[in-house]
C-alpha atoms as a PDB file:
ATOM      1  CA  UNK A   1       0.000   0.000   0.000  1.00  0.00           C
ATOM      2  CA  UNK A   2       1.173   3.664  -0.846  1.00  0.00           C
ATOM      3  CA  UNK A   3       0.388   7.256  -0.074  1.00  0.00           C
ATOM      4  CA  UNK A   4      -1.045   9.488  -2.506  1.00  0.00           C
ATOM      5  CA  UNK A   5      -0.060  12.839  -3.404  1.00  0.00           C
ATOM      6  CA  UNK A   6      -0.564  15.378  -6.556  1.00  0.00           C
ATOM      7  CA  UNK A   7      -1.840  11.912  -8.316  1.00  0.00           C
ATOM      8  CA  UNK A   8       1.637   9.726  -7.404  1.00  0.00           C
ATOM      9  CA  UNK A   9       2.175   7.154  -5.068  1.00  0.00           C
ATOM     10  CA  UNK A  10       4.827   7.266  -2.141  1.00  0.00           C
ATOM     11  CA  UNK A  11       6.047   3.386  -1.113  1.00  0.00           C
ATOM     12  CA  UNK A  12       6.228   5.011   2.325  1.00  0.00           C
ATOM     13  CA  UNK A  13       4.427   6.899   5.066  1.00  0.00           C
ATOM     14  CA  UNK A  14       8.277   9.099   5.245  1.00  0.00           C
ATOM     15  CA  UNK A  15       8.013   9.977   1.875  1.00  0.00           C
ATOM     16  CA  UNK A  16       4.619  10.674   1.940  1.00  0.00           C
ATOM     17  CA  UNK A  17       5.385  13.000   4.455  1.00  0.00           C
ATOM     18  CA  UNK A  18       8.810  14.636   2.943  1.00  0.00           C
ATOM     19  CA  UNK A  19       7.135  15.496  -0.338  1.00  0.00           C
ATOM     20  CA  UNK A  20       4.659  17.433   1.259  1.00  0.00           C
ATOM     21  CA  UNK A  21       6.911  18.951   3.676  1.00  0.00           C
ATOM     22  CA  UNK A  22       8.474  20.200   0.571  1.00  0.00           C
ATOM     23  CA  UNK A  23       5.166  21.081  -1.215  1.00  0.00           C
ATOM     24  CA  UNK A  24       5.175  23.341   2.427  1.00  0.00           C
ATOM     25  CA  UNK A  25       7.400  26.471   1.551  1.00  0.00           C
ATOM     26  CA  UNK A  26       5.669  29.516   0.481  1.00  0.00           C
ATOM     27  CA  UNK A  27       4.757  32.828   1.616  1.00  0.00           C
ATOM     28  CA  UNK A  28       1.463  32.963   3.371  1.00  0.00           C
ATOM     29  CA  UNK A  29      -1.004  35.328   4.577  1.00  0.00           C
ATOM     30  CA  UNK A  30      -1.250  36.760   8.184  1.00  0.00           C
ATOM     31  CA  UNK A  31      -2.279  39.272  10.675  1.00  0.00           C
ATOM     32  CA  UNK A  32       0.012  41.880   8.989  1.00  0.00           C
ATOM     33  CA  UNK A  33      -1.247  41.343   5.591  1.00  0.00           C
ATOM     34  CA  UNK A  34      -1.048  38.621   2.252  1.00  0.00           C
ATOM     35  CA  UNK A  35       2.881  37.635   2.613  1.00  0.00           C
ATOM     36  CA  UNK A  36       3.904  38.982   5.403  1.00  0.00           C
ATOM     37  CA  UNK A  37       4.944  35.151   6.688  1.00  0.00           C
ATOM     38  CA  UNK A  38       7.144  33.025   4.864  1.00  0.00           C
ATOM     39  CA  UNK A  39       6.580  28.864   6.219  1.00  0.00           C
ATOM     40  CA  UNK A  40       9.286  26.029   6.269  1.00  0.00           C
ATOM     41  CA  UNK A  41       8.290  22.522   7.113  1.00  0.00           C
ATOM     42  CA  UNK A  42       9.820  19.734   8.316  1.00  0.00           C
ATOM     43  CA  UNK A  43       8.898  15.746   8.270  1.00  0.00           C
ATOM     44  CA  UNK A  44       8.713  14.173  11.011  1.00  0.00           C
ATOM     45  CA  UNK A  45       7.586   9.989  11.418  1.00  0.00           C
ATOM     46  CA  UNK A  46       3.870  10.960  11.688  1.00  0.00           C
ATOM     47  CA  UNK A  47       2.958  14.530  11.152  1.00  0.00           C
ATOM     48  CA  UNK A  48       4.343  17.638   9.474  1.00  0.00           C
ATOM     49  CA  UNK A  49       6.319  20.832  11.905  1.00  0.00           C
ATOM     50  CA  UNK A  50       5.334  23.938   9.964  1.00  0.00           C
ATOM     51  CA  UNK A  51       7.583  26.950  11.172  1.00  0.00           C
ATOM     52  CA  UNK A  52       6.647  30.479  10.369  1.00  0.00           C
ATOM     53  CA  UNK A  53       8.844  33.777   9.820  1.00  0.00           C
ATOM     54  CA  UNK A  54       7.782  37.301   9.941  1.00  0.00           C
ATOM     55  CA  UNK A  55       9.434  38.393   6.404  1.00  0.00           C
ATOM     56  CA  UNK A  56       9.819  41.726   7.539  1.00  0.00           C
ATOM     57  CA  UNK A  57      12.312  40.553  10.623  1.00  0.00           C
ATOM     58  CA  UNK A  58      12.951  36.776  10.304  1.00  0.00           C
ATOM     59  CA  UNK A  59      11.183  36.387  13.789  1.00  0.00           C
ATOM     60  CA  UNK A  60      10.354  32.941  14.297  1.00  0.00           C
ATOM     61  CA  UNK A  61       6.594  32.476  15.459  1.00  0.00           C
ATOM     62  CA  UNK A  62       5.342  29.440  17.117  1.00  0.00           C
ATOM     63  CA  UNK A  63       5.780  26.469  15.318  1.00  0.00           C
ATOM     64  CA  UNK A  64       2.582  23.908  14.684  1.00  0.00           C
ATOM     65  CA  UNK A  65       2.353  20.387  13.365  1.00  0.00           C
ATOM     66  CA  UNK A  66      -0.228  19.295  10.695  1.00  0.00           C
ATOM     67  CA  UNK A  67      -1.084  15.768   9.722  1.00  0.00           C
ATOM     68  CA  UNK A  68      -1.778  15.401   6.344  1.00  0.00           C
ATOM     69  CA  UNK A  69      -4.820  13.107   5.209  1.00  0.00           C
ATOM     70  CA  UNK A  70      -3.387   9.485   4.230  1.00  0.00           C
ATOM     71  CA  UNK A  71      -4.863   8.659   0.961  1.00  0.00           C
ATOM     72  CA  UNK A  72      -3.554   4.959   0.104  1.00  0.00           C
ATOM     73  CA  UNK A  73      -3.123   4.064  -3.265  1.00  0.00           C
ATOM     74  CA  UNK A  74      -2.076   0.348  -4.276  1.00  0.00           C
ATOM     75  CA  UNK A  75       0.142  -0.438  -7.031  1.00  0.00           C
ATOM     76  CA  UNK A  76      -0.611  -2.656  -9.860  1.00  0.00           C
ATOM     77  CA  UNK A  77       2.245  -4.733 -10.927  1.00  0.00           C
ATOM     78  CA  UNK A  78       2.565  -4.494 -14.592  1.00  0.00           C
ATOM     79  CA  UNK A  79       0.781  -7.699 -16.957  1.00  0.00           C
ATOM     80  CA  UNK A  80       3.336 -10.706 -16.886  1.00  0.00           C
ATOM     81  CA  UNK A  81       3.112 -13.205 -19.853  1.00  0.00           C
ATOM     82  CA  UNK A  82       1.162 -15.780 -18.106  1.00  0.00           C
ATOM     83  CA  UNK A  83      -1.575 -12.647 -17.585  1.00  0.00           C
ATOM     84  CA  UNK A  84      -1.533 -12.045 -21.415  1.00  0.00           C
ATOM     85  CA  UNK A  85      -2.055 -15.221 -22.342  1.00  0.00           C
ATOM     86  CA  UNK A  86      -4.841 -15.700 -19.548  1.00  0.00           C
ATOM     87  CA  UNK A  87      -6.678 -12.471 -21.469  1.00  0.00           C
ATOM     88  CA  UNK A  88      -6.381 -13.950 -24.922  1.00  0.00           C
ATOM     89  CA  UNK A  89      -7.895 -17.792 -23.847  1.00  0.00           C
ATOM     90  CA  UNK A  90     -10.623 -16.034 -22.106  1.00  0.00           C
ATOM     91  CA  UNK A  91     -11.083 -13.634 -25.586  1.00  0.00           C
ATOM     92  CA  UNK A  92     -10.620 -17.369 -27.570  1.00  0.00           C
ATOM     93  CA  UNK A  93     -13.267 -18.640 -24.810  1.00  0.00           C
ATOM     94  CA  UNK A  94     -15.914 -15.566 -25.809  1.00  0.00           C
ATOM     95  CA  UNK A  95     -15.776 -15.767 -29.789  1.00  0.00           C
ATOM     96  CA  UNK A  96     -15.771 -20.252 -29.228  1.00  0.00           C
ATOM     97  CA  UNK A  97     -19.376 -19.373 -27.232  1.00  0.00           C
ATOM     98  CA  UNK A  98     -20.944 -16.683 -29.482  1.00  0.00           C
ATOM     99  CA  UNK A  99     -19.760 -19.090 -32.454  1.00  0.00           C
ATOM    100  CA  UNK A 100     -21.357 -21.945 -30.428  1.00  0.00           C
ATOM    101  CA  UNK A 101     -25.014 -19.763 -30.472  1.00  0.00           C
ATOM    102  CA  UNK A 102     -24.826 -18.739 -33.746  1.00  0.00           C
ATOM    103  CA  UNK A 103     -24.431 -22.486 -34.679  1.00  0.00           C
ATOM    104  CA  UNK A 104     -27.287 -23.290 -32.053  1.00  0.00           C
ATOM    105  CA  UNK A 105     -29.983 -20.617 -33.912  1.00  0.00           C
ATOM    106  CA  UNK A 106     -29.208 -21.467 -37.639  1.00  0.00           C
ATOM    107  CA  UNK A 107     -29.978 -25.016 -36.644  1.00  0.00           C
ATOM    108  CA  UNK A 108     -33.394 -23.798 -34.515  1.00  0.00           C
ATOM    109  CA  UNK A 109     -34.636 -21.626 -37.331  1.00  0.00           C
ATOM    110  CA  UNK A 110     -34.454 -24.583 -39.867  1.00  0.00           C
END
């Protein structure tokens, strides 16, 4: 099972977690108006550290954790041989059947 994020699967809960930490860095909006805050994040094992900065000083503000929703995702291993021929008996299987009941009503209708 895998973590989805932006439509791709993470093998791991870590890297989940470090691609959105890194997904985290932007300017955001706060009590002194749109940018004034610039966020860094860090990963931790089960949750996300987000650290603001007032851009205007560099003052650190309280740091809070978020915990991203865990959307799981499984992988599909791609078709072996033995699944492609599998598919093309079962397509062999289908045409042998309608064939079958196309014989079976040309013989009723006479």
């Amino acid at each position: 099972m895998g973590y989805k994020f932006l439509d791709q699967c993470y093998d791991t809960k870590q890297d989940f977690l470090n691609v959105v930490a890194q997904y985290c860095y932007s300017p955001a909006s706060g009590a002194g108006g749109l940018g004034s805050y610039f966020t860094s994040c860090i990963a931790n094992t089960d949750d996300i550290t987000v650290q603001a900065y007032l851009l205007s000083n560099g003052t650190a503000q309280t740091p809070w954790t978020y915990t991203p929703q865990l959307i799981s995702c499984d992988f599909l291993p791609p078709p072996t041989l033995s699944d492609s021929i599998e598919l093309a008996w079962m397509i062999v299987g289908v045409w042998v059947v309608a064939w079958g009941f196309k014989k079976m009503m040309e013989v009723i209708k006479k």
